[in-house]
Protein backbone atom coordinates (compact mmCIF):
# COMPACT_ATOMS: atom_id res chain seq x y z
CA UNK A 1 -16.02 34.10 1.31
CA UNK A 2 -14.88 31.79 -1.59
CA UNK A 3 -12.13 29.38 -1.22
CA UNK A 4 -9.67 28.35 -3.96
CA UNK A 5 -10.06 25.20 -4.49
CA UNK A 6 -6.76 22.82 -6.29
CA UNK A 7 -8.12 20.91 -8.19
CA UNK A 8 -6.04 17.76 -9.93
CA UNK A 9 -6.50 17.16 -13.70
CA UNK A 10 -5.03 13.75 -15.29
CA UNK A 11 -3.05 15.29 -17.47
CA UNK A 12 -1.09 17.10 -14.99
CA UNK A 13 1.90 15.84 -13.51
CA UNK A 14 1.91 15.24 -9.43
CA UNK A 15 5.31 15.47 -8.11
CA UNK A 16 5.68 14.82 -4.15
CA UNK A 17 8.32 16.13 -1.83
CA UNK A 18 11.05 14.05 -2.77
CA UNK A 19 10.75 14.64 -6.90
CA UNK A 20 8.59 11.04 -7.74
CA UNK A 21 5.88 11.26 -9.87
CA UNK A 22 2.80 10.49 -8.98
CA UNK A 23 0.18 8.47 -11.02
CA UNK A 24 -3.37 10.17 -8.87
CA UNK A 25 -3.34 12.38 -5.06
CA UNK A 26 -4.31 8.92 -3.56
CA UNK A 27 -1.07 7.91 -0.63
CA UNK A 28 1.54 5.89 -2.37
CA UNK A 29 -0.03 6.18 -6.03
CA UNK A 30 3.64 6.26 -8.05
CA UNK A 31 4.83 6.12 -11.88
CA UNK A 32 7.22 3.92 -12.32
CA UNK A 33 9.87 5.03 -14.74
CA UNK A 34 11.22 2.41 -17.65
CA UNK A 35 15.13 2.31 -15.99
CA UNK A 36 13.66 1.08 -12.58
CA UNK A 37 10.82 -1.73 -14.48
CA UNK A 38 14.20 -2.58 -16.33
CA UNK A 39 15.99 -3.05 -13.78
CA UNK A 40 13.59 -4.79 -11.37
CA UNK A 41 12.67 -7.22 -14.08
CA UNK A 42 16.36 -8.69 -14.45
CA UNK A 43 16.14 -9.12 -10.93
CA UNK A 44 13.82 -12.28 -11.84
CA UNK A 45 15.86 -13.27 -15.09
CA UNK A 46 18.78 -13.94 -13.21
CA UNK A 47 17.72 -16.01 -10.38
CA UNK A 48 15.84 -17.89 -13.08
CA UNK A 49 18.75 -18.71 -14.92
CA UNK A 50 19.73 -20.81 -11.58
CA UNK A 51 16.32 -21.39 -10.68
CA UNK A 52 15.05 -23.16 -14.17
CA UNK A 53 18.18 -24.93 -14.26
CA UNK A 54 16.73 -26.40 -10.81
CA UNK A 55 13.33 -26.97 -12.27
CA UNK A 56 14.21 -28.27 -15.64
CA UNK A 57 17.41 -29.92 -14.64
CA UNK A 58 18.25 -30.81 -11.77
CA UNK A 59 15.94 -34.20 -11.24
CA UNK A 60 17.66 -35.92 -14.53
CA UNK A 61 21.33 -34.46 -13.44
CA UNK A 62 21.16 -36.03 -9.68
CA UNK A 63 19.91 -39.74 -11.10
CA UNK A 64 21.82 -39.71 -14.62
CA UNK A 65 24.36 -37.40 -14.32
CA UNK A 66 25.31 -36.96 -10.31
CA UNK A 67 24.27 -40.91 -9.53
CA UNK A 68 22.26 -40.89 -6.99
CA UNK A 69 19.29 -43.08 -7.10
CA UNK A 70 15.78 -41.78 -7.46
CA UNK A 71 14.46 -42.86 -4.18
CA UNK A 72 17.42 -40.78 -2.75
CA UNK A 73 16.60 -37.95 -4.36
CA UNK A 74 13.15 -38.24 -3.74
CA UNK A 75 13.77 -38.04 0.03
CA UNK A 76 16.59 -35.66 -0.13
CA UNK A 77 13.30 -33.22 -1.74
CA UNK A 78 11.03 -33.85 0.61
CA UNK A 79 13.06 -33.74 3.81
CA UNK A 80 14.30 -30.12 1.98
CA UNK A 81 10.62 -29.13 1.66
CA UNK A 82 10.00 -29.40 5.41
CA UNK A 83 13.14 -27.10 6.33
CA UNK A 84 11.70 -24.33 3.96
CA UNK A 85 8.47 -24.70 6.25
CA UNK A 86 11.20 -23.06 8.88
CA UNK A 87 13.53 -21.75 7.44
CA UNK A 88 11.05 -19.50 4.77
CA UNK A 89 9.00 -17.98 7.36
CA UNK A 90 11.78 -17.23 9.66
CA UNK A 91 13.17 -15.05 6.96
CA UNK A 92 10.01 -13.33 6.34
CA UNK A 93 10.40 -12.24 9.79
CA UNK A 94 13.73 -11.55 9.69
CA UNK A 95 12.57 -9.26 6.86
CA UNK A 96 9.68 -7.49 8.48
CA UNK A 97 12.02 -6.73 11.57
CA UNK A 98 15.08 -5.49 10.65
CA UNK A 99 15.32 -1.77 8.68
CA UNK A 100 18.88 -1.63 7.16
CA UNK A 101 20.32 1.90 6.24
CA UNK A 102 19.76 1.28 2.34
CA UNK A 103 15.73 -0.01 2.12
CA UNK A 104 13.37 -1.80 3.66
CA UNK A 105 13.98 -4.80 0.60
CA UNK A 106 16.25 -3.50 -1.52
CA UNK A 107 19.81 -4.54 -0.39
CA UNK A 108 19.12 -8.28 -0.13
CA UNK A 109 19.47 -8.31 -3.55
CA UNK A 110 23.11 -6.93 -3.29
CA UNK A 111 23.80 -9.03 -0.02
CA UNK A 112 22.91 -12.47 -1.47
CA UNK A 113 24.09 -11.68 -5.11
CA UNK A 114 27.69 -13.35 -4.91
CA UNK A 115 26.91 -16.28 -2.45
CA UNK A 116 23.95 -17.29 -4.50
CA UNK A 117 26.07 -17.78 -7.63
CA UNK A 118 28.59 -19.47 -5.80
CA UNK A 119 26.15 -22.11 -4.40
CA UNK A 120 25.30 -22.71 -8.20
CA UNK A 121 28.41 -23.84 -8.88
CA UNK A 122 28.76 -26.08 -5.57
CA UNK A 123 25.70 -27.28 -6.91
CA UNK A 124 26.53 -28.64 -9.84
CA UNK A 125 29.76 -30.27 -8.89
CA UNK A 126 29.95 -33.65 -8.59
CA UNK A 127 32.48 -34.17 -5.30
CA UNK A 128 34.74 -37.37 -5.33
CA UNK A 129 34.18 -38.67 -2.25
CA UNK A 130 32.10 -41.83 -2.24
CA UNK A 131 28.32 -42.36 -2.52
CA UNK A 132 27.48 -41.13 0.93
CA UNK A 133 29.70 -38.33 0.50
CA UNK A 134 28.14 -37.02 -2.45
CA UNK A 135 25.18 -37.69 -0.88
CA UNK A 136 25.98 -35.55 1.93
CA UNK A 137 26.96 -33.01 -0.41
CA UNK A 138 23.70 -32.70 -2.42
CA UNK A 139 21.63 -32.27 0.83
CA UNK A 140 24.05 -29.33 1.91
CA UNK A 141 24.37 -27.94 -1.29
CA UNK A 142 20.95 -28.09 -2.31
CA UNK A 143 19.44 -26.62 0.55
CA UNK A 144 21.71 -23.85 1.27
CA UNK A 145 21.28 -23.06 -2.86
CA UNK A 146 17.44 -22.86 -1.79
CA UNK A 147 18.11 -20.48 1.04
CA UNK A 148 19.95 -18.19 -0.47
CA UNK A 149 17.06 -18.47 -3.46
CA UNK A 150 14.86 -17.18 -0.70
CA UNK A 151 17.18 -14.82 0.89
CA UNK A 152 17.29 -12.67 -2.21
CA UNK A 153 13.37 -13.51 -3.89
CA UNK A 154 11.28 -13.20 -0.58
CA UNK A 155 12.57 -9.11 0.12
CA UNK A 156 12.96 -9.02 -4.04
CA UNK A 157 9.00 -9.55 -4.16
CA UNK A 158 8.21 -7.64 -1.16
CA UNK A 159 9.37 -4.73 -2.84
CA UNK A 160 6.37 -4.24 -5.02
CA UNK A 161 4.53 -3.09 -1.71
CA UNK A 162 7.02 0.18 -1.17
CA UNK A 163 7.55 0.76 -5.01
CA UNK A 164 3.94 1.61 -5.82
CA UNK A 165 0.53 1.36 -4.75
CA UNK A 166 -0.84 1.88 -7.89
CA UNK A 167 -2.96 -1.22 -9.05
CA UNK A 168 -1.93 -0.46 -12.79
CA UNK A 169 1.57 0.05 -12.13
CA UNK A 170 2.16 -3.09 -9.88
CA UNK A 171 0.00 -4.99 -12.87
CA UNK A 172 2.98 -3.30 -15.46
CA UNK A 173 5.69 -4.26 -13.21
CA UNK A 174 5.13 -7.67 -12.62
CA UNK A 175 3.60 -8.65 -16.53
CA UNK A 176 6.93 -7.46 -17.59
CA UNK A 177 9.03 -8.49 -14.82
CA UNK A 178 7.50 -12.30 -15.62
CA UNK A 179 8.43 -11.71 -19.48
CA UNK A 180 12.23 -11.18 -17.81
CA UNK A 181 11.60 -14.20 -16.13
CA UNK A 182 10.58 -16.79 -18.57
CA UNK A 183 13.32 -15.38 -20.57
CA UNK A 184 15.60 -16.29 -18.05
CA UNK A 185 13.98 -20.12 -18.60
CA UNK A 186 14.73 -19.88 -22.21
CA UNK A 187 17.98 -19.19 -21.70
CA UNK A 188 18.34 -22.33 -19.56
CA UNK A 189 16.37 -24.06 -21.73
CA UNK A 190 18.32 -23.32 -24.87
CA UNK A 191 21.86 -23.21 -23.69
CA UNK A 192 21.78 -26.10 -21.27
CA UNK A 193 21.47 -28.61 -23.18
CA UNK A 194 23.81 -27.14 -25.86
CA UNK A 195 26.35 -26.04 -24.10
CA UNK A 196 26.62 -28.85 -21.56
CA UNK A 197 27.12 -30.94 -24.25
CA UNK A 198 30.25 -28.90 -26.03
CA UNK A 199 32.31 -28.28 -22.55
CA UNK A 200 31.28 -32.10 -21.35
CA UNK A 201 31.54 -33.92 -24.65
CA UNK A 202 31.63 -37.18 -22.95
CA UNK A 203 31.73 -36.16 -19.31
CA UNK A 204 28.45 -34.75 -18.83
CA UNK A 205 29.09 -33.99 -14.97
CA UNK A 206 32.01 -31.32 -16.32
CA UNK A 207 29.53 -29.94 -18.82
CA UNK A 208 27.29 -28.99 -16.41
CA UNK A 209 29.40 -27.58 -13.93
CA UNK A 210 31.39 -25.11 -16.64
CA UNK A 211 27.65 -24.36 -18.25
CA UNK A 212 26.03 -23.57 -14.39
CA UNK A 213 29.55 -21.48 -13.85
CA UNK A 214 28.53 -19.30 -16.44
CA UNK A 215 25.11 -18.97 -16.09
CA UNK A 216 25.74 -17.83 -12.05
CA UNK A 217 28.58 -15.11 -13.09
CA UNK A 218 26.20 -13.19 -14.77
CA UNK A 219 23.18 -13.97 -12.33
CA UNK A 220 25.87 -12.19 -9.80
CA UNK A 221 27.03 -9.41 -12.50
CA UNK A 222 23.20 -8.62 -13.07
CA UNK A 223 21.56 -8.66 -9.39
CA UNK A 224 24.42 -6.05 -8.32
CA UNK A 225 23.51 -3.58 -11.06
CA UNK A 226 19.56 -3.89 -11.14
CA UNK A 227 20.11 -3.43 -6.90
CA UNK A 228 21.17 0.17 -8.00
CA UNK A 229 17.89 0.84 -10.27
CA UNK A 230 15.04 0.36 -7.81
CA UNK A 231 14.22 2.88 -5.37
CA UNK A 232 11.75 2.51 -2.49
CA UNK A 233 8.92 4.97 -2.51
CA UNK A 234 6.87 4.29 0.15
CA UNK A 235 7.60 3.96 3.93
CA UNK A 236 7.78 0.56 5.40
CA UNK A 237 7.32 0.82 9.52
CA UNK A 238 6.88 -2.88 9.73
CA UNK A 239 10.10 -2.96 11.90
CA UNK A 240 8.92 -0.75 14.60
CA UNK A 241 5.80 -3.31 15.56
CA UNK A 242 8.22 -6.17 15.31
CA UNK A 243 6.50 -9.39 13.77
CA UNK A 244 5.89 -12.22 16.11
CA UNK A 245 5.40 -15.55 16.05
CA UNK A 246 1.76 -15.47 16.47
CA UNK A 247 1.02 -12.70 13.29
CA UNK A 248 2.55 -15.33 11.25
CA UNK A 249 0.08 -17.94 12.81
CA UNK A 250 -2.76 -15.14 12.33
CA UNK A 251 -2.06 -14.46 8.25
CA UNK A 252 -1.78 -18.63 8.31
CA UNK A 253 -6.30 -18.88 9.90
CA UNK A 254 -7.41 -15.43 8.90
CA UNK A 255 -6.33 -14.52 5.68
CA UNK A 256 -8.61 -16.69 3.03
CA UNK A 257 -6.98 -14.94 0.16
CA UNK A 258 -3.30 -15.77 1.20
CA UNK A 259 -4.17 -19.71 1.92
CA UNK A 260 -6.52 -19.61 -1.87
CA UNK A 261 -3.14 -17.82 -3.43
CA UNK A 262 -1.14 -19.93 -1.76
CA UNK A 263 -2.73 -23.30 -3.14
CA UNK A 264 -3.25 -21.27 -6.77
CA UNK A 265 0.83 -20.97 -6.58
CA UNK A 266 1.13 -24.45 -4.92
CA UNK A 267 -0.44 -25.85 -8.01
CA UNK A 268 0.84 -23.73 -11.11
CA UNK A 269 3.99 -23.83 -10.14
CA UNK A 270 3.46 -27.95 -9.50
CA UNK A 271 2.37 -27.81 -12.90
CA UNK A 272 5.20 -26.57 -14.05
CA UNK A 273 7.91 -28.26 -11.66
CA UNK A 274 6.58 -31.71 -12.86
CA UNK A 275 6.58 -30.60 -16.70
CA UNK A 276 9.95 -29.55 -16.74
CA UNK A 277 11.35 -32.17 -14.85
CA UNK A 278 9.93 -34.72 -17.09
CA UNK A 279 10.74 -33.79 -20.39
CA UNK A 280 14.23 -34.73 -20.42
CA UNK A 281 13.20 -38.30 -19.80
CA UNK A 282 10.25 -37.77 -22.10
CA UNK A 283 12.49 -36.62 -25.30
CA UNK A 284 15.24 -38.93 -23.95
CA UNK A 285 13.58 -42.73 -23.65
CA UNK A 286 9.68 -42.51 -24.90
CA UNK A 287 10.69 -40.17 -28.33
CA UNK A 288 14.17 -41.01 -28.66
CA UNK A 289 15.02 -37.54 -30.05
CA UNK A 290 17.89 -36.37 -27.57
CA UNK A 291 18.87 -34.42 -30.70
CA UNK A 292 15.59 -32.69 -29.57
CA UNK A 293 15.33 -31.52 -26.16
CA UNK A 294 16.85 -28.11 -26.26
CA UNK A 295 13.93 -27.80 -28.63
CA UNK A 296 11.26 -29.39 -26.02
CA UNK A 297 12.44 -27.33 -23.48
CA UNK A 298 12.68 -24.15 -24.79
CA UNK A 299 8.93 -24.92 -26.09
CA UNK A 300 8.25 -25.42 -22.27
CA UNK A 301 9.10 -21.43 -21.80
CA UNK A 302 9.57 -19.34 -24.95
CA UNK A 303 5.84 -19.71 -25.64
CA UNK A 304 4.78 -18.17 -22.43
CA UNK A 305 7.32 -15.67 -22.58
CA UNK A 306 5.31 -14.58 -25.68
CA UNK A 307 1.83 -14.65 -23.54
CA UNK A 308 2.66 -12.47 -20.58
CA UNK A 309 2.60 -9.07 -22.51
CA UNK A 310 -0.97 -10.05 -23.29
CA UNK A 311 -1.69 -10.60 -19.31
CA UNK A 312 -2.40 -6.47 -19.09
CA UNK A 313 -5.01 -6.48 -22.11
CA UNK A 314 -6.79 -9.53 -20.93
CA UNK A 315 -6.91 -7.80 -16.98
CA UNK A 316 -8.43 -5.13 -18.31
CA UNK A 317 -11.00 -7.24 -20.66
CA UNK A 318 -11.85 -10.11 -18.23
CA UNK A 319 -10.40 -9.04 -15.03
CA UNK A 320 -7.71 -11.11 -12.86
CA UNK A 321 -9.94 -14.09 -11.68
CA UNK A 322 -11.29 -15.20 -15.26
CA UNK A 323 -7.34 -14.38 -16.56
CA UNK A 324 -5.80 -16.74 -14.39
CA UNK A 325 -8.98 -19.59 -15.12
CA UNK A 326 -8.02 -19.00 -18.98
CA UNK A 327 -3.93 -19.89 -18.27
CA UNK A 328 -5.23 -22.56 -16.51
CA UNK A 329 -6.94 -24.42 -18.79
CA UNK A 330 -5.12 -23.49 -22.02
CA UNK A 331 -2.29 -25.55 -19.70
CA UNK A 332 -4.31 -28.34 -18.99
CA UNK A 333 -5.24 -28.96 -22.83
CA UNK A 334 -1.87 -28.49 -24.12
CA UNK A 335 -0.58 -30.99 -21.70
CA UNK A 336 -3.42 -33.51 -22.19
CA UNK A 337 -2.87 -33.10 -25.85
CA UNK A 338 0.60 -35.19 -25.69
CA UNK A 339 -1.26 -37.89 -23.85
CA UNK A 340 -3.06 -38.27 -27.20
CA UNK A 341 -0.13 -37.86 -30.14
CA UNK A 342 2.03 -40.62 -30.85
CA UNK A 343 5.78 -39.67 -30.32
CA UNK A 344 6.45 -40.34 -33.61
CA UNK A 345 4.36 -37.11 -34.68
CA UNK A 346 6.93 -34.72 -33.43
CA UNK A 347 5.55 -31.61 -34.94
CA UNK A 348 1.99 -32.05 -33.41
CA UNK A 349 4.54 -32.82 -30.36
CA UNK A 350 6.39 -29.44 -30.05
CA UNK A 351 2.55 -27.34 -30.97
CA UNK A 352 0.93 -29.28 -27.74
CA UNK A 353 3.80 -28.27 -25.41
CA UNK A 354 3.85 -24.56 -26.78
CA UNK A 355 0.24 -24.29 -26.24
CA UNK A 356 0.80 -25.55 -22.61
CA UNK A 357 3.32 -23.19 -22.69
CA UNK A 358 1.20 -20.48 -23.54
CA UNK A 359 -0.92 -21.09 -20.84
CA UNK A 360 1.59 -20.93 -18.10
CA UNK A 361 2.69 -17.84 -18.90
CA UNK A 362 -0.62 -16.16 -18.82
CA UNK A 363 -0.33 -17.33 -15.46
CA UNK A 364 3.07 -15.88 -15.03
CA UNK A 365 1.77 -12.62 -15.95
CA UNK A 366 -0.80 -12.58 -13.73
CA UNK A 367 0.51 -14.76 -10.50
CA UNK A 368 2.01 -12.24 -8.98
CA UNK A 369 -0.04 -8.87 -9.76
CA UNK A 370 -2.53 -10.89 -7.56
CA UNK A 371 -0.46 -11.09 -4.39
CA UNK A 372 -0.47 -7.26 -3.19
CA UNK A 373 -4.19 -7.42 -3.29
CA UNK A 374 -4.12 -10.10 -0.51
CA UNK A 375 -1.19 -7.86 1.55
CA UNK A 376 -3.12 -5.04 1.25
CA UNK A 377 -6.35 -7.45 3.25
CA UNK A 378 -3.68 -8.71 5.45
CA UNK A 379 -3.21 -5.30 6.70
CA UNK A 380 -7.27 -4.36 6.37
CA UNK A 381 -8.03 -7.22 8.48
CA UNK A 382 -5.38 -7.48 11.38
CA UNK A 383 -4.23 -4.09 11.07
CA UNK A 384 -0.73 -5.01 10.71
CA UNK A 385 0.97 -4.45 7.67
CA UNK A 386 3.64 -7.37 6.72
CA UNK A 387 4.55 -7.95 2.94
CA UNK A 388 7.11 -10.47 3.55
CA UNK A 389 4.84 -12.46 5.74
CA UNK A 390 2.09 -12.11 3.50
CA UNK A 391 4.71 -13.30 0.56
CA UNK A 392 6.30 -15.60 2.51
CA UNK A 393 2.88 -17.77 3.23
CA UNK A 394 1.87 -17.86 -0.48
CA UNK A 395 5.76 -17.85 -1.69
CA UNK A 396 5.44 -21.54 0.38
CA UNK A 397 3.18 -22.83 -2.18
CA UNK A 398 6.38 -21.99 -4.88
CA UNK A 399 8.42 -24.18 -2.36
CA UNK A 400 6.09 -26.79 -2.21
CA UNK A 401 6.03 -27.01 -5.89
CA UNK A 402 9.41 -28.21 -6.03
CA UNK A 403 8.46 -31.16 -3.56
CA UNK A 404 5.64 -31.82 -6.49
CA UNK A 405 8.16 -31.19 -9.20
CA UNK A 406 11.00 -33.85 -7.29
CA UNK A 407 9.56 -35.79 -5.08
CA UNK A 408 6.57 -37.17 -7.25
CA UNK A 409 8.29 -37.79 -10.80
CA UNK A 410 10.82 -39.49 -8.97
CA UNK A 411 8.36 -41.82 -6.82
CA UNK A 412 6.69 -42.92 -10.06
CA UNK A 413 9.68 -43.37 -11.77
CA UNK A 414 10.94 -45.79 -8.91
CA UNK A 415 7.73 -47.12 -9.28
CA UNK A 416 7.64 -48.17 -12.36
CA UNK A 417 10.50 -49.85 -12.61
CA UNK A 418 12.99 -46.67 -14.25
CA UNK A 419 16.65 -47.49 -14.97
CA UNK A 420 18.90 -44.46 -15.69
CA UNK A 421 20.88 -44.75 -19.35
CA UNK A 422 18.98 -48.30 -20.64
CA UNK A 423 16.09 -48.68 -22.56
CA UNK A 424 13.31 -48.61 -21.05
CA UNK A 425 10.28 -50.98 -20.11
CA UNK A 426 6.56 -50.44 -21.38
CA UNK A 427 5.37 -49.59 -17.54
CA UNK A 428 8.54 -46.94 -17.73
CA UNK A 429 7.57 -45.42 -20.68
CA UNK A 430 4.10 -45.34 -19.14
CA UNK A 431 4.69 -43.52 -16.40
CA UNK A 432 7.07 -41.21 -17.99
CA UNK A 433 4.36 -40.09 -20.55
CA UNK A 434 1.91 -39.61 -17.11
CA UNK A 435 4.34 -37.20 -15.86
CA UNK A 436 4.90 -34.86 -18.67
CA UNK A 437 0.72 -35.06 -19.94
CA UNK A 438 -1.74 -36.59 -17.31
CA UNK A 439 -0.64 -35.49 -14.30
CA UNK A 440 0.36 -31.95 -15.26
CA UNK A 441 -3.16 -31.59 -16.69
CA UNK A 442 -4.72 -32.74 -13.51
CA UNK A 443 -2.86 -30.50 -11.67
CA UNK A 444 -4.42 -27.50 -13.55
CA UNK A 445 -7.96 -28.76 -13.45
CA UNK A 446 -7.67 -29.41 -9.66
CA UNK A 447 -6.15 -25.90 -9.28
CA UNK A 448 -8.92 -24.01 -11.50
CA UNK A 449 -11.47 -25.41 -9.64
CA UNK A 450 -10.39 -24.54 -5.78
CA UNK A 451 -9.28 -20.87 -7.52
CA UNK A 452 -12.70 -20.15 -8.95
CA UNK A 453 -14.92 -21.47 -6.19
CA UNK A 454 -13.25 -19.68 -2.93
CA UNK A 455 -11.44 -17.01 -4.18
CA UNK A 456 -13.34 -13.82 -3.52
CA UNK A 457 -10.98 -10.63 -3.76
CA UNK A 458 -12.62 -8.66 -6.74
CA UNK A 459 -10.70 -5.38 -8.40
CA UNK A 460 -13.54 -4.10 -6.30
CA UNK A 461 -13.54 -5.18 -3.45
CA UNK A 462 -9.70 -4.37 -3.14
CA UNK A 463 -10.61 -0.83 -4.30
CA UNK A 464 -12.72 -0.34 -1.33
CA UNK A 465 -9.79 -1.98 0.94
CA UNK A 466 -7.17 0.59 0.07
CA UNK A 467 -9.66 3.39 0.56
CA UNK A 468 -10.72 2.37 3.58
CA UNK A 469 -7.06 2.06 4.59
CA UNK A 470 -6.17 5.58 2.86
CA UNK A 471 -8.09 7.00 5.47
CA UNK A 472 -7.29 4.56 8.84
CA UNK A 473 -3.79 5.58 8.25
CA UNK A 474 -4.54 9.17 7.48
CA UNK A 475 -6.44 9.68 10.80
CA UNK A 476 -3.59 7.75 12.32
CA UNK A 477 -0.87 10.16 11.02
């Protein structure tokens, strides 16, 4: 007796039960359609309009702008560091255990939208209330502002997971959804400087608080609308097997991808934290050029907003390890390259920072397609299933960045001898051209060489992961 067999052709288009289109038969293999990709993507442009302002800013407005000295804000980082340390993994879990009636991920986005934009602002005020009040004020301001950050981006990025479980489509999403991204830095990079200037004119404090005001209304006006463009495909039942304590502790010893990711994100975004932060004081004291530092920064992003679209070709050419090995060290010799030209040769200037740029935003375009590889060994090897954990544990190393990005450039400015708004002294100018060449180039080279020597999670080997889940969770079901 013969049996009619179905059998699928690529051209043909697989529709499941609930009208999404499928990309192949295999569980939780979706197309994404352009709207949604859209729409996702200016998730990550607006909180990097706040975000880069952070980054690029936010060192050189607390000790010239703000007045706080850079030992203060130094500390103030590092102390902040150690409450993400709680306070991210706690909302991981949060995450993983709750299941509210409109997705798994998807309403944080709506939920943190307003507050988020309003800590901006708080941000960027300058209070008058004394030194220590101000003082006071940064920490509280600057730490809920990096709550809220994670209240919205931890869930954001978790959403991949539930989108699609297509390799190629989560590649797509995230190349262009880190092209949104870096715009979002050019954006700051461009119009902070400019328009800072033309509210402030010679109160730079009132500049920045009318150009961060509207920067966060339309970080607000664009997380409500891209919250009603994503949908969530696949079935999260993370809630019903509750995370504990002790799964967070297990993803922490047993997942070698997560801790190699983790350091990989720990040290590009390092890279880029101490970059940013030190090329105001670069352009400002060592070139002399403040006519030129919406120019410096926005070579610090628009380059590698040009590289990401390249990320796919090169994933498919070299695969993801040797992709992220080439961002790295395009970064490295772009930043070593302004060790080496005299500030006086600003055009050779501005072509070593864009190649650094370029770099960096291979990076960006690969960073996080890497990530649901290492959630989808989470769940192979402790048979739990946690995005947010898994994100939460590598997202750390984005955290920790910040404490490289603050803390350090501020200890070697105090260390040197810096003095806001005078010139400055030959050991100043010293370690000012460290920060924004030597050390950002070590940073890379230290990074590229843990990244290639441990990490181990081939295209293959992650192939042969998600079929061997395909069919645990089959026989479960």
């Amino acid at each position: 007796m013969e049996q009619n067999v179905t059998v699928y052709k690529p051209e043909e288009t697989l529709v499941d039960s609930k009208g999404y289109i499928k990309t192949s038969p295999k569980p939780g293999f979706y197309k994404l359609d352009r709207k949604e990709i859209m729409g996702y993507s200016l998730v990550d442009f607006a909180m990097n309009l706040v975000f880069q302002a952070v980054l690029m800013f936010i060192t050189f407005y607390y000790t010239d702008v703000y007045g706080l000295t850079a030992v203060e804000v130094s500390l103030m980082f590092l102390l902040s560091r150690f409450w993400d340390m709680i306070n991210d993994p706690m909302m991981g879990a949060i995450t993983e255990r709750l299941k509210p009636k409109k997705g798994k991920y998807r309403p944080y986005i709506l939920w943190g939208a307003i507050p988020f934009a309003l800590m901006a602002i708080l941000t960027y005020t300058v209070p008058d209330m004394g030194h220590a009040g101000k003082l006071v004020w940064a920490y509280v301001t600057y730490n809920l502002l990096n709550m809220l950050f994670t209240f919205i981006i931890q869930p954001y990025i978790s959403l991949t997971t539930v989108m699609t479980a297509d390799p190629q489509e989560r590649t797509k999403l995230n190349s262009i959804r880190m092209m949104f991204a870096q715009g979002g830095g050019v954006v700051v990079a461009l119009f902070i400087p400019i328009l800072s200037a033309y509210f402030g004119k010679e109160d730079q404090a009132t500049g920045y608080q009318i150009t961060v005001i509207l920067l966060s209304i339309i970080t607000a006006a664009i997380l409500i609308y891209s919250y009603t463009t994503i949908k969530e495909r696949i079935e999260s039942t993370s809630h019903l097997d509750p995370v504990k304590i002790k799964d967070i502790f297990i993803q922490l010893t047993t997942n070698r991808p997560s801790i190699i990711l983790f350091l990989l994100f720990l040290g590009v975004y390092g890279y880029n934290t101490v970059a940013s932060a030190s090329g105001i004081y670069y352009m400002t004291y060592n070139a002399e050029r403040t006519d030129l530092i919406g120019l410096f920064s926005l070579l610090n992003v628009l380059p590698s907003v040009i590289a990401v679209p390249f990320v796919p070709l090169l994933v498919r050419k070299i695969k993801k390890k040797n992709t992220v090995a080439l961002g790295l060290t395009i970064a490295a010799l772009g930043s070593l390259a302004l060790y080496f030209i005299p500030v006086s040769a600003i055009t050779l200037m501005m072509v070593a920072k864009g190649v650094a740029s370029f770099g960096y935003g291979i990076l960006m375009g690969i960073l996080w397609s890497i990530i649901p590889d290492a959630v989808e060994y989470a769940e192979y090897n402790t048979g739990k299933r946690y995005p947010a954990i898994v994100y939460t544990t590598i997202g750390l190393g984005l955290k920790a960045s910040m404490t490289i990005g603050g803390v350090i450039p501020t200890w070697v400015l105090a260390s040197v001898g810096y003095v806001p708004n005078v010139a400055q002294s030959a050991d100043a100018l010293g370690g000012i051209l460290f920060l924004v060449s030597g050390l950002p180039a070590i940073i890379c080279f230290v990074t590229l060489v843990i990244f290639m020597v441990f990490y181990n999670l081939t295209e293959e080997r992650v192939e042969q992961i998600m079929d061997e889940l395909a069919i645990r969770n089959g026989a479960k079901n």
